[in-house]
PDB file of N, CA and C in Angstrom:
ATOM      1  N   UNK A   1     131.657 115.253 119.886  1.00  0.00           N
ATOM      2  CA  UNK A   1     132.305 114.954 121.150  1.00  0.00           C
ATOM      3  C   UNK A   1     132.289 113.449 121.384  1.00  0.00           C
ATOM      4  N   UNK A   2     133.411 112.965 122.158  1.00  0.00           N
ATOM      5  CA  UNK A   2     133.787 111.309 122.336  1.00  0.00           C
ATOM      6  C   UNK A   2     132.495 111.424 123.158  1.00  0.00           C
ATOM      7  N   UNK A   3     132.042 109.989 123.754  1.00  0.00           N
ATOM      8  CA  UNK A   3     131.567 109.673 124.886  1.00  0.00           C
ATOM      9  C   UNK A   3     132.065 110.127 126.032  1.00  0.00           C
ATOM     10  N   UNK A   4     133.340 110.049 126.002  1.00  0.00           N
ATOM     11  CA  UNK A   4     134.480 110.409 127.878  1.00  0.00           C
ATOM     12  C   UNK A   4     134.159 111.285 127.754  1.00  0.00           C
ATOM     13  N   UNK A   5     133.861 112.626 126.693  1.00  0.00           N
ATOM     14  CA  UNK A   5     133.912 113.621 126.716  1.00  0.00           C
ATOM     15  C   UNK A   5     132.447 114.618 127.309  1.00  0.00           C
ATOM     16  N   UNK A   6     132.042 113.271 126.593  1.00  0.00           N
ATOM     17  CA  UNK A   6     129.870 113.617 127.366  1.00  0.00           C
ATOM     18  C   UNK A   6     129.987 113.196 128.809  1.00  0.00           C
ATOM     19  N   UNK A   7     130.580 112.483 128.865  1.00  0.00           N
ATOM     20  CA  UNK A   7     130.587 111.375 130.462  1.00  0.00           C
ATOM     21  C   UNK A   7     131.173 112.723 131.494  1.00  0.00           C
ATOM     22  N   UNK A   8     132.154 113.534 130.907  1.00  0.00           N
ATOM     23  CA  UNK A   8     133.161 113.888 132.117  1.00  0.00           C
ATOM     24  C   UNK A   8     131.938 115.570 132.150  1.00  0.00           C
ATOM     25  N   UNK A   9     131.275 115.710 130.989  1.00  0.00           N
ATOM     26  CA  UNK A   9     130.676 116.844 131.159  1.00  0.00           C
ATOM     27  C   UNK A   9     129.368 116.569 132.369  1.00  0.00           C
ATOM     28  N   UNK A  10     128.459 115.248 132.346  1.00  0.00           N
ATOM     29  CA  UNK A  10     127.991 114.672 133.127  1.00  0.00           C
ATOM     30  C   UNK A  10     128.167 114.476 134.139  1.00  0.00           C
ATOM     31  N   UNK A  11     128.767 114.163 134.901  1.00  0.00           N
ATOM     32  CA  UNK A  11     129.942 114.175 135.759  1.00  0.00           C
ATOM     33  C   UNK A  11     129.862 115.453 136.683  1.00  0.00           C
ATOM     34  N   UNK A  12     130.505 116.242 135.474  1.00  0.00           N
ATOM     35  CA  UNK A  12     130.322 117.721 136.566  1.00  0.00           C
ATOM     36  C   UNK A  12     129.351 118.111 136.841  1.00  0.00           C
ATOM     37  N   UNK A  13     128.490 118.508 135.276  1.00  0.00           N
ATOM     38  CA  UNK A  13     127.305 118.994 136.006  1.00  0.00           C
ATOM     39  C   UNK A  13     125.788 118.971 136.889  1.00  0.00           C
ATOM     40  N   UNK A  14     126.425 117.618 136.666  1.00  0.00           N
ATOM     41  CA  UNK A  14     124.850 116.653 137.667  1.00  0.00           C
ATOM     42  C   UNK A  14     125.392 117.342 139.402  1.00  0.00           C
ATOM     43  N   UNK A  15     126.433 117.161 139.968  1.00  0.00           N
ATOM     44  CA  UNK A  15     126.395 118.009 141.111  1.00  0.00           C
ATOM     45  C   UNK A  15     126.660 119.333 141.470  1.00  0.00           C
ATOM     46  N   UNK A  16     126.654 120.257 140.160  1.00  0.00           N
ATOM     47  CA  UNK A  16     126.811 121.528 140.316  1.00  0.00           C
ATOM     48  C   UNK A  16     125.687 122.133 140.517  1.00  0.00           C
ATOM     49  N   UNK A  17     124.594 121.221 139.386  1.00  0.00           N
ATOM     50  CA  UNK A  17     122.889 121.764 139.514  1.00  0.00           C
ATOM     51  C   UNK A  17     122.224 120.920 140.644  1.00  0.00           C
ATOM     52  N   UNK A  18     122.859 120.152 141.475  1.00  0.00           N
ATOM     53  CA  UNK A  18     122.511 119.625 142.442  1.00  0.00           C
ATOM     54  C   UNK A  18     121.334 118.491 142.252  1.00  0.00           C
ATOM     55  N   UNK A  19     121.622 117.826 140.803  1.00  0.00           N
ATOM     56  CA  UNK A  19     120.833 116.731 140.518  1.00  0.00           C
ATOM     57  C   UNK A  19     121.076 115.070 140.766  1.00  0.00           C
ATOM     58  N   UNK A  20     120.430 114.216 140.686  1.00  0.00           N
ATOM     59  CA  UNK A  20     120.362 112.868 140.528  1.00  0.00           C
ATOM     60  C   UNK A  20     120.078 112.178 139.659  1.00  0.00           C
ATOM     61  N   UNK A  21     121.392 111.407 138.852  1.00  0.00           N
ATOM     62  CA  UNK A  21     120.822 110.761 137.796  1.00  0.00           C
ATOM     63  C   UNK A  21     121.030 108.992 138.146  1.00  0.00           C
ATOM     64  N   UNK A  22     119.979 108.051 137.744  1.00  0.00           N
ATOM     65  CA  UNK A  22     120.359 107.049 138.102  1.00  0.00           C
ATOM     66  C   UNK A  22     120.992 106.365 136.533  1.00  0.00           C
ATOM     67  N   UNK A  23     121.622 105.117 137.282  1.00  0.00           N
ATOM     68  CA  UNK A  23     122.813 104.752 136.131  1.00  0.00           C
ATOM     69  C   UNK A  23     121.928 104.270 134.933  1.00  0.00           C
ATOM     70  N   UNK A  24     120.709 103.906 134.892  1.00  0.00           N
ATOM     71  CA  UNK A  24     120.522 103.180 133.735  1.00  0.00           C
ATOM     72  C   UNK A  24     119.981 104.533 132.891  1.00  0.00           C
ATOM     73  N   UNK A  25     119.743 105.962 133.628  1.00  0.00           N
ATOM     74  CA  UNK A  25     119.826 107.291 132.843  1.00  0.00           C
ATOM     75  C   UNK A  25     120.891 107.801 131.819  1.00  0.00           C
ATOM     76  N   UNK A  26     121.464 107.450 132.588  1.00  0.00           N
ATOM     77  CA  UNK A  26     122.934 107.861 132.110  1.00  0.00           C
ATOM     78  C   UNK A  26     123.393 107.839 130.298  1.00  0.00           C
ATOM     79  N   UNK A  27     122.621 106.611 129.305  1.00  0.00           N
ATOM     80  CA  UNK A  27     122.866 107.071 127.542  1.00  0.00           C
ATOM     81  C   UNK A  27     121.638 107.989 127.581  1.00  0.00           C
ATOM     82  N   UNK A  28     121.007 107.895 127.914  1.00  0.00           N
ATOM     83  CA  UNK A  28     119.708 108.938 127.524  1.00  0.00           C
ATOM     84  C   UNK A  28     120.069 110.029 127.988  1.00  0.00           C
ATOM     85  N   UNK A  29     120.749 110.251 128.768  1.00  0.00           N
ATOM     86  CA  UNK A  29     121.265 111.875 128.953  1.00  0.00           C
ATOM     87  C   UNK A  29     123.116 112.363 128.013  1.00  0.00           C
ATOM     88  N   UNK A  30     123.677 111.162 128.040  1.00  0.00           N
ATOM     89  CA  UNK A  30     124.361 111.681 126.823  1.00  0.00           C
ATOM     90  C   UNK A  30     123.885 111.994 125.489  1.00  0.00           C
ATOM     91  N   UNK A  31     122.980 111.116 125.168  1.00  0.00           N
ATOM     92  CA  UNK A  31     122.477 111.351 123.643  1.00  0.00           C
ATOM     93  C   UNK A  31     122.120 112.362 124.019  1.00  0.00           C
ATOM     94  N   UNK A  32     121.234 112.942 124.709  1.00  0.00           N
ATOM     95  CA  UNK A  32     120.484 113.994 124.540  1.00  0.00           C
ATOM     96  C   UNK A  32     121.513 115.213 124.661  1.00  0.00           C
ATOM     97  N   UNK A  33     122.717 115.222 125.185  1.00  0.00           N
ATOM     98  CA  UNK A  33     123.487 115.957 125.503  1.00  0.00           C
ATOM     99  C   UNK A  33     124.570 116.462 123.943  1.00  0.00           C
ATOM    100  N   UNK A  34     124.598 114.661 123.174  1.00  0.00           N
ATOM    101  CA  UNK A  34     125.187 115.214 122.030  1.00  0.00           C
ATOM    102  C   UNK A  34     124.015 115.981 120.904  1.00  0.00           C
ATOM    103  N   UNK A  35     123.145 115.270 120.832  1.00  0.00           N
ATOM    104  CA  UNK A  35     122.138 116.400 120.233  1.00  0.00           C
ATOM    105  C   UNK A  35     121.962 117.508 120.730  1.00  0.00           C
ATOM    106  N   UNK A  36     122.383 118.072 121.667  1.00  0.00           N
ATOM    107  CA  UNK A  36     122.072 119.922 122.061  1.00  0.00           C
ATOM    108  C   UNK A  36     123.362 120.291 121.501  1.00  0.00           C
ATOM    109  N   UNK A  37     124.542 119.514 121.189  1.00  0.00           N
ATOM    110  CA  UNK A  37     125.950 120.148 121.051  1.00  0.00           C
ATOM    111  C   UNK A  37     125.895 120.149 119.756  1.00  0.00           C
ATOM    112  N   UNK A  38     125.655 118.905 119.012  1.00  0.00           N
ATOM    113  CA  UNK A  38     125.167 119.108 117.551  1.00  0.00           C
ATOM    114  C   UNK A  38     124.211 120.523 117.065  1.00  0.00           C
ATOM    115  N   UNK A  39     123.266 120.718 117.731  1.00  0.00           N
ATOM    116  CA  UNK A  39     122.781 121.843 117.134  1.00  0.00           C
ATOM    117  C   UNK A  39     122.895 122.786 117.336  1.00  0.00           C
ATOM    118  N   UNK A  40     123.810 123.487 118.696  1.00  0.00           N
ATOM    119  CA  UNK A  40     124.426 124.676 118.852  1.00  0.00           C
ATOM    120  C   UNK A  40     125.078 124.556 117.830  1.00  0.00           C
ATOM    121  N   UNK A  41     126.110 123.822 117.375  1.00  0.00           N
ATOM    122  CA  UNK A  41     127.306 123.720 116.449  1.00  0.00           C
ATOM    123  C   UNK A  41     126.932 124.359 115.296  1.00  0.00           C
ATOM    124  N   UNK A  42     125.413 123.543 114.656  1.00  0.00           N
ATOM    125  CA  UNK A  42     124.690 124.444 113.698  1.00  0.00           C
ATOM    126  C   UNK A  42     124.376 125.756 113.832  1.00  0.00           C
ATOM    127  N   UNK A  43     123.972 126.289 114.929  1.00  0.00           N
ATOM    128  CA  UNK A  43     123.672 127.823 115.155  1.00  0.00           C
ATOM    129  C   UNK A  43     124.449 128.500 114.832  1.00  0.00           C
ATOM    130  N   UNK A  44     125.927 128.119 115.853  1.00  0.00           N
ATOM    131  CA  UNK A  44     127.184 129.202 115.765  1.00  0.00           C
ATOM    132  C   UNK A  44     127.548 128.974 113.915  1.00  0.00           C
ATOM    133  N   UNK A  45     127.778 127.924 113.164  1.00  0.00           N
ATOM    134  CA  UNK A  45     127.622 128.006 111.810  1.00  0.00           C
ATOM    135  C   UNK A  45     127.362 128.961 111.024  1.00  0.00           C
ATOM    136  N   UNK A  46     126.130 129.593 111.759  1.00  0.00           N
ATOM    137  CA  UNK A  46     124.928 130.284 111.180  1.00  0.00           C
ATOM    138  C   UNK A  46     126.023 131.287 110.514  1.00  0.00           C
ATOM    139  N   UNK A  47     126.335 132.348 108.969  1.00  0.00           N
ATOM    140  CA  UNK A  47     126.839 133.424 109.272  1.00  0.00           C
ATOM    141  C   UNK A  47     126.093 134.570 109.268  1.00  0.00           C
ATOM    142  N   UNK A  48     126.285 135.574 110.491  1.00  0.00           N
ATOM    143  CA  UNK A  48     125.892 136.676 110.303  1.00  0.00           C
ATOM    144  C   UNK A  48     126.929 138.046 110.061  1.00  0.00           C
ATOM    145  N   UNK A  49     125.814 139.031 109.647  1.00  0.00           N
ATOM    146  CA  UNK A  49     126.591 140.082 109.265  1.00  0.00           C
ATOM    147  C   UNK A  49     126.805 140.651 110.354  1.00  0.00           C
ATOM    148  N   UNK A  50     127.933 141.992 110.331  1.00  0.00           N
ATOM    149  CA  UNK A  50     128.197 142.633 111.598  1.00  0.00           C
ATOM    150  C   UNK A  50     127.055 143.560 111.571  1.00  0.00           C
ATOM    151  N   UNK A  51     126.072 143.833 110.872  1.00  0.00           N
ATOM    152  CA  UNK A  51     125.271 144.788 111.262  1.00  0.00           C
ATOM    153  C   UNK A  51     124.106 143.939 111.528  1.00  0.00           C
ATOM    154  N   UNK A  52     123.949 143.160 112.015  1.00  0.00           N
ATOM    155  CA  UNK A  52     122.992 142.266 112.118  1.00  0.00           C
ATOM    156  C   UNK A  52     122.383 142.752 113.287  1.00  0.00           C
ATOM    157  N   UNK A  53     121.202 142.768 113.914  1.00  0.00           N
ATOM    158  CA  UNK A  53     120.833 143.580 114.886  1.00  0.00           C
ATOM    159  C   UNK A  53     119.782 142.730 115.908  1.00  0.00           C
ATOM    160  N   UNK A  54     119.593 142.405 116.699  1.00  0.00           N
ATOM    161  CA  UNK A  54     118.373 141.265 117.223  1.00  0.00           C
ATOM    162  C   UNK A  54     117.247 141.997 116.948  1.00  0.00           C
ATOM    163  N   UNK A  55     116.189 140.976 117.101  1.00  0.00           N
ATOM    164  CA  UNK A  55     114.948 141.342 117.268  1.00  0.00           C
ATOM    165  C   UNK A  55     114.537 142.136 118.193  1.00  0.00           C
ATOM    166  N   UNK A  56     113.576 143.343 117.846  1.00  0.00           N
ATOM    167  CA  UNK A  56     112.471 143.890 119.230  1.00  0.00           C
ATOM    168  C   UNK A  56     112.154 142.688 119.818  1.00  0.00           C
ATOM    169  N   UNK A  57     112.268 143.619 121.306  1.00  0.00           N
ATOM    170  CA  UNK A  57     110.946 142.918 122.171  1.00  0.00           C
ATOM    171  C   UNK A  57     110.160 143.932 122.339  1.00  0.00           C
ATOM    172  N   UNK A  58     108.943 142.827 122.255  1.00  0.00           N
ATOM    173  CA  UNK A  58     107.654 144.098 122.467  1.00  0.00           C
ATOM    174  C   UNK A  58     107.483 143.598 123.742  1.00  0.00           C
ATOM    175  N   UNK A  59     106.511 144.674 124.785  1.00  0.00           N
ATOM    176  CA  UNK A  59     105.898 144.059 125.691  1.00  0.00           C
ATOM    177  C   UNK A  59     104.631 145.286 125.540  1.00  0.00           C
ATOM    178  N   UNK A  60     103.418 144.291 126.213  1.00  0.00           N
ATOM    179  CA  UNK A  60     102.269 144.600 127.197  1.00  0.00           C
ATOM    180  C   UNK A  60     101.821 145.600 127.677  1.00  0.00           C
TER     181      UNK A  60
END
């Protein structure tokens, strides 16, 4: 993703979750924003089979 493209996602969701970011925050929350998109990207990558099934949960 461009920068405009981190910026405009920023943008929205800093007042949807009803947060405050101050401006000199602002590359440290894109980087961090393209590294979570980078590694979803890897996940969805991932291939699975259609019989692929999740894990149990156990509980307590």
């Amino acid at each position: 993703m461009t920068d405009a493209q981190l910026d405009a996602i920023i943008d929205a969701m800093l007042p949807a979750l009803g947060l405050h970011a101050q401006p000199a925050w602002r590359d440290a929350i894109r980087m961090n924003l393209a590294v979570t998109y980078r590694l979803g990207a890897a996940v969805m990558a991932f291939p699975l089979l259609d019989e692929a099934e999740p894990a149990p949960v156990f509980q307590a």
